[in-house]
C-alpha atoms as a PDB file:
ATOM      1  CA  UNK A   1     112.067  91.056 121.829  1.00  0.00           C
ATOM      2  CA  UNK A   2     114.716  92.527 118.778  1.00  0.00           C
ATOM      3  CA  UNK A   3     113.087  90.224 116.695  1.00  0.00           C
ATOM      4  CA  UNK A   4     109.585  92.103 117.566  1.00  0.00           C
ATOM      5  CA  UNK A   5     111.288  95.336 117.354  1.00  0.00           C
ATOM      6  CA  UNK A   6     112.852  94.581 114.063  1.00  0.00           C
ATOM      7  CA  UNK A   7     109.674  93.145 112.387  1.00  0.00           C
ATOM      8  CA  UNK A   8     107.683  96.428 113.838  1.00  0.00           C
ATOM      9  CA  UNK A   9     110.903  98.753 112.165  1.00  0.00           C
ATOM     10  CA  UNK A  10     110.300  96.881 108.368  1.00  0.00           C
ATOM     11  CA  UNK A  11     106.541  97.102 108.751  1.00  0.00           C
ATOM     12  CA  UNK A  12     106.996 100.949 109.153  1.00  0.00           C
ATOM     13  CA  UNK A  13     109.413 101.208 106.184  1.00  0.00           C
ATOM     14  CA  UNK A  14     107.135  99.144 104.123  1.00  0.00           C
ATOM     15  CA  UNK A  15     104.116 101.160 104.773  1.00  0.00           C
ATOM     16  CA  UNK A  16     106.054 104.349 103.882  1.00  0.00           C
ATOM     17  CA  UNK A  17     106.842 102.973 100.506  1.00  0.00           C
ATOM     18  CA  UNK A  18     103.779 101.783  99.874  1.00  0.00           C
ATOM     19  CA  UNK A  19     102.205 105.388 100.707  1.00  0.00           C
ATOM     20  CA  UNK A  20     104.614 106.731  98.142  1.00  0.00           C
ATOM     21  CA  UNK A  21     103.834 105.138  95.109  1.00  0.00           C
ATOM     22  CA  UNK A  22      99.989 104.704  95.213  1.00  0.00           C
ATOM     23  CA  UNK A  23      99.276 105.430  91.383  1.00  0.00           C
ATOM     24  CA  UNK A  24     100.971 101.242  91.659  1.00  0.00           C
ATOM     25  CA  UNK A  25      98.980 100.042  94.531  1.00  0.00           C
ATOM     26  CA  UNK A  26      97.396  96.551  93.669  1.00  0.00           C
ATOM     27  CA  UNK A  27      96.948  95.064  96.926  1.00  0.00           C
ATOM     28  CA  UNK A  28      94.330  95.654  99.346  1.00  0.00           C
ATOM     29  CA  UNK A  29      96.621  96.451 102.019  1.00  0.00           C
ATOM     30  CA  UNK A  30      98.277  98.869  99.211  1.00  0.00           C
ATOM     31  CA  UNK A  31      94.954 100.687  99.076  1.00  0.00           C
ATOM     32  CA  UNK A  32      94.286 100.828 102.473  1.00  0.00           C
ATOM     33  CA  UNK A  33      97.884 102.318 103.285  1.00  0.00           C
ATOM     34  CA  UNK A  34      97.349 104.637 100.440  1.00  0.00           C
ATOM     35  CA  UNK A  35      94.324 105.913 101.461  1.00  0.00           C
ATOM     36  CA  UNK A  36      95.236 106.340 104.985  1.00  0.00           C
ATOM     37  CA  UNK A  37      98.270 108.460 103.883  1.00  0.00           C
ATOM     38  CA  UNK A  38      95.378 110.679 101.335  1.00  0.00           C
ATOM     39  CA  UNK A  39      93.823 111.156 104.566  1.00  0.00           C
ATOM     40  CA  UNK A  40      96.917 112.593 106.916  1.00  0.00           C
ATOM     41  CA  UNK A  41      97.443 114.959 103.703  1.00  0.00           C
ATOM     42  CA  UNK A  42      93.664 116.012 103.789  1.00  0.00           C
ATOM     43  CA  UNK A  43      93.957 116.386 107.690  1.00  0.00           C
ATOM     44  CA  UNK A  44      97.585 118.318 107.591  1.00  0.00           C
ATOM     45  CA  UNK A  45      95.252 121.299 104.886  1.00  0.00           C
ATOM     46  CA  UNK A  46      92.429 121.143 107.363  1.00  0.00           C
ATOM     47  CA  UNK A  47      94.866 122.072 110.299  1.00  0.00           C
ATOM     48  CA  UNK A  48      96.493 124.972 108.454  1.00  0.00           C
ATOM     49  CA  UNK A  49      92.965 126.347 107.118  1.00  0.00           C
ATOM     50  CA  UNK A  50      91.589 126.128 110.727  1.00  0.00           C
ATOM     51  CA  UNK A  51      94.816 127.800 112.671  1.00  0.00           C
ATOM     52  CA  UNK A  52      93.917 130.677 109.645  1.00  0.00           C
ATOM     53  CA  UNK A  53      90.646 131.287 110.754  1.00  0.00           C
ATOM     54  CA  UNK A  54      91.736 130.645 115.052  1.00  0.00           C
ATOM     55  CA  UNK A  55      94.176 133.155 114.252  1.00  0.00           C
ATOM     56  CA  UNK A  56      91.367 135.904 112.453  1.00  0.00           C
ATOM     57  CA  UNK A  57      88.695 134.896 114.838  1.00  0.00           C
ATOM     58  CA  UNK A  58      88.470 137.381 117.460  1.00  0.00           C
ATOM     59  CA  UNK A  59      89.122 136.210 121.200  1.00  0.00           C
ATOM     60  CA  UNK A  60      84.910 135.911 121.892  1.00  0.00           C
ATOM     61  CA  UNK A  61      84.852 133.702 119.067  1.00  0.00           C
ATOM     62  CA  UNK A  62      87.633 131.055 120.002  1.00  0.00           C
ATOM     63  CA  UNK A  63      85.671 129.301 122.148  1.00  0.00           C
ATOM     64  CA  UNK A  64      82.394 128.671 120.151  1.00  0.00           C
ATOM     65  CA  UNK A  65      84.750 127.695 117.071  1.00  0.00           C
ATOM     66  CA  UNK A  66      86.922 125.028 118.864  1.00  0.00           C
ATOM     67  CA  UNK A  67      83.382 123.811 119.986  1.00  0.00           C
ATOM     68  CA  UNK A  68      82.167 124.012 116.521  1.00  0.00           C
ATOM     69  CA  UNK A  69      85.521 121.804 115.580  1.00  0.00           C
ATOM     70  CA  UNK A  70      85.115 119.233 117.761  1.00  0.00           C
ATOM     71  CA  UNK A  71      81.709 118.890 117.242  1.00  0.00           C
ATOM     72  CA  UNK A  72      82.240 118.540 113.428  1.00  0.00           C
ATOM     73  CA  UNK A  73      85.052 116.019 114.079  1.00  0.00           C
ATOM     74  CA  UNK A  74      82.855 113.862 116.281  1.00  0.00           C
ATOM     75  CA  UNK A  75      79.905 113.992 113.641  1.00  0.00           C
ATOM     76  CA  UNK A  76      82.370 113.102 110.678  1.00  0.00           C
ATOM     77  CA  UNK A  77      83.253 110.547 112.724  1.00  0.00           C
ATOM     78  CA  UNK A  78      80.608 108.965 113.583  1.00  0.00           C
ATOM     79  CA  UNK A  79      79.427 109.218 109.629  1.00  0.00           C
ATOM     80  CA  UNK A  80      82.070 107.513 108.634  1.00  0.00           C
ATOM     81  CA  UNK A  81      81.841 104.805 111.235  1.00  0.00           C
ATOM     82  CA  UNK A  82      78.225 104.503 109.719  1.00  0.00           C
ATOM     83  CA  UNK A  83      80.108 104.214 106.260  1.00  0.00           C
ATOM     84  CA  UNK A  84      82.506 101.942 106.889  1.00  0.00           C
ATOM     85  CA  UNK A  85      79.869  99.361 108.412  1.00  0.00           C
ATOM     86  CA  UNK A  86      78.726  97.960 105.552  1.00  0.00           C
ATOM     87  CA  UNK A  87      82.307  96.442 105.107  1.00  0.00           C
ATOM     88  CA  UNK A  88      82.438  95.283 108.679  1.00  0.00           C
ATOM     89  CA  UNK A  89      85.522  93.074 108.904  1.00  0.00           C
ATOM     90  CA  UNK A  90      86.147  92.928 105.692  1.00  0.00           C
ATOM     91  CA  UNK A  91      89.911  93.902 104.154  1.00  0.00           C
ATOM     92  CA  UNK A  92      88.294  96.697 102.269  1.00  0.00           C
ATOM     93  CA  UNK A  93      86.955  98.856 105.177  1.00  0.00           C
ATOM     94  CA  UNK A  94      89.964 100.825 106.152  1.00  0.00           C
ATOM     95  CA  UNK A  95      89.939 101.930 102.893  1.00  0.00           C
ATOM     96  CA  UNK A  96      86.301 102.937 103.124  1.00  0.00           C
ATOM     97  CA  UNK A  97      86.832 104.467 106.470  1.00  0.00           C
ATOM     98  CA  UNK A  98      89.658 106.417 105.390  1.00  0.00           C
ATOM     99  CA  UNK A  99      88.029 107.519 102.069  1.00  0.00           C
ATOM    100  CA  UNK A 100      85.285 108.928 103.621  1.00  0.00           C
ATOM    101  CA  UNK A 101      87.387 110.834 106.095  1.00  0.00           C
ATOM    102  CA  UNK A 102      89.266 112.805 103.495  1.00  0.00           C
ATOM    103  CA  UNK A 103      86.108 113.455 101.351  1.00  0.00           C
ATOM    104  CA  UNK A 104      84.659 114.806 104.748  1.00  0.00           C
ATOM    105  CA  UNK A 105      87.957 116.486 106.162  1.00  0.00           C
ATOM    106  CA  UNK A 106      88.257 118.483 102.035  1.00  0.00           C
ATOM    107  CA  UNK A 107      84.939 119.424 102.656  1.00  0.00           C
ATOM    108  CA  UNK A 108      85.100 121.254 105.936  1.00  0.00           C
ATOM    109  CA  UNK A 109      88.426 122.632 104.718  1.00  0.00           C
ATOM    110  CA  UNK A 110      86.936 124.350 101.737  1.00  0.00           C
ATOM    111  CA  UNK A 111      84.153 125.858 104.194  1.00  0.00           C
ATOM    112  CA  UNK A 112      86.867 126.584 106.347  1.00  0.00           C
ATOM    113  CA  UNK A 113      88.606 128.367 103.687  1.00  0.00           C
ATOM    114  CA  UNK A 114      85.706 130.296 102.501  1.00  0.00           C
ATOM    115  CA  UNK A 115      85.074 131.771 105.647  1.00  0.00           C
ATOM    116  CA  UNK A 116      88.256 133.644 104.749  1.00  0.00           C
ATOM    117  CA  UNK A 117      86.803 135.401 101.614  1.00  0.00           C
ATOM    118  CA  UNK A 118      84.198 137.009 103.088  1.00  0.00           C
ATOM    119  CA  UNK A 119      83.439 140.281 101.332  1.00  0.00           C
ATOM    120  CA  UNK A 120      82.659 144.164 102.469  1.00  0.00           C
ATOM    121  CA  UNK A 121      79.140 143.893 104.570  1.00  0.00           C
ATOM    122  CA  UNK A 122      78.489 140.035 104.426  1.00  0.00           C
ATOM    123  CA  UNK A 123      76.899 139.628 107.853  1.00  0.00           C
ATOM    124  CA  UNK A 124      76.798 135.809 107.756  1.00  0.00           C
ATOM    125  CA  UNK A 125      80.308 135.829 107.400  1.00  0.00           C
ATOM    126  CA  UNK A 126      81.586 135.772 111.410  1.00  0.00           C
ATOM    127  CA  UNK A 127      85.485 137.413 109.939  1.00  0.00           C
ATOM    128  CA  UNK A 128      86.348 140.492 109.387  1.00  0.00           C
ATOM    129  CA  UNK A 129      86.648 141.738 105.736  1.00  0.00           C
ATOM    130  CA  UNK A 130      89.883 143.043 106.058  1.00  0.00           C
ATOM    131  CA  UNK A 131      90.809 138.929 107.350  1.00  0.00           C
ATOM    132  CA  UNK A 132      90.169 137.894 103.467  1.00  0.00           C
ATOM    133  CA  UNK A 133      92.486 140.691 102.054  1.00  0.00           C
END
């Protein structure tokens, strides 16, 4: 059981350096960690842009934009399950998987973050102007 323990400890360690120096990565397993670790960063920006808007949103609107959240997260989801099949089993497709993630996870932070810029009398814009100021 230490021996399982120990093997599970130097996995973890290895994955963190690998993470760290990704400009070397060579291996697919390299790749894969290093595009897992682009996604957590892409995830980490898409938390703090969201809690911005939560926190501007007024109290109505909390509701129908943690719906609109999950809802997003289920469809990118699902799109990059779609993605990812065409490597089915194959070494690469974490990579894939997680590659789409953070191209779908930078996108919904940028419209995320736009919502805070919306400007004096901008109806479509569901925050306050004084939120982008």
């Amino acid at each position: 059981m230490k021996r399982v323990g120990l093997t599970v400890i130097a996995l973890l360690m290895s994955s963190a350096a690998l993470a760290q120096d990704c400009e070397k990565a060579q291996t697919q397993l390299e790749l894969n960690e290093c595009a897992a670790s682009e996604y957590k960063k892409a995830d980490s920006e898409l938390n703090a842009a969201y809690k911005k808007v939560f926190t501007l949103a007024s109290k109505q609107q909390h509701g129908i934009l943690k719906n609109a959240q999950n809802a997003w997260i289920k469809l990118r989801d699902a799109d990059c399950d779609f993605i990812a099949s065409g490597v089915e089993g194959g070494s690469i497709q974490p990579m894939i998987y997680s590659q789409c993630l953070t191209d779908k996870t930078r996108e919904r932070t940028a419209y995320l973050e736009s919502l805070l810029q919306c400007g004096e009398g901008d109806l479509s814009c569901p925050l306050p102007p004084a939120a982008s100021q």
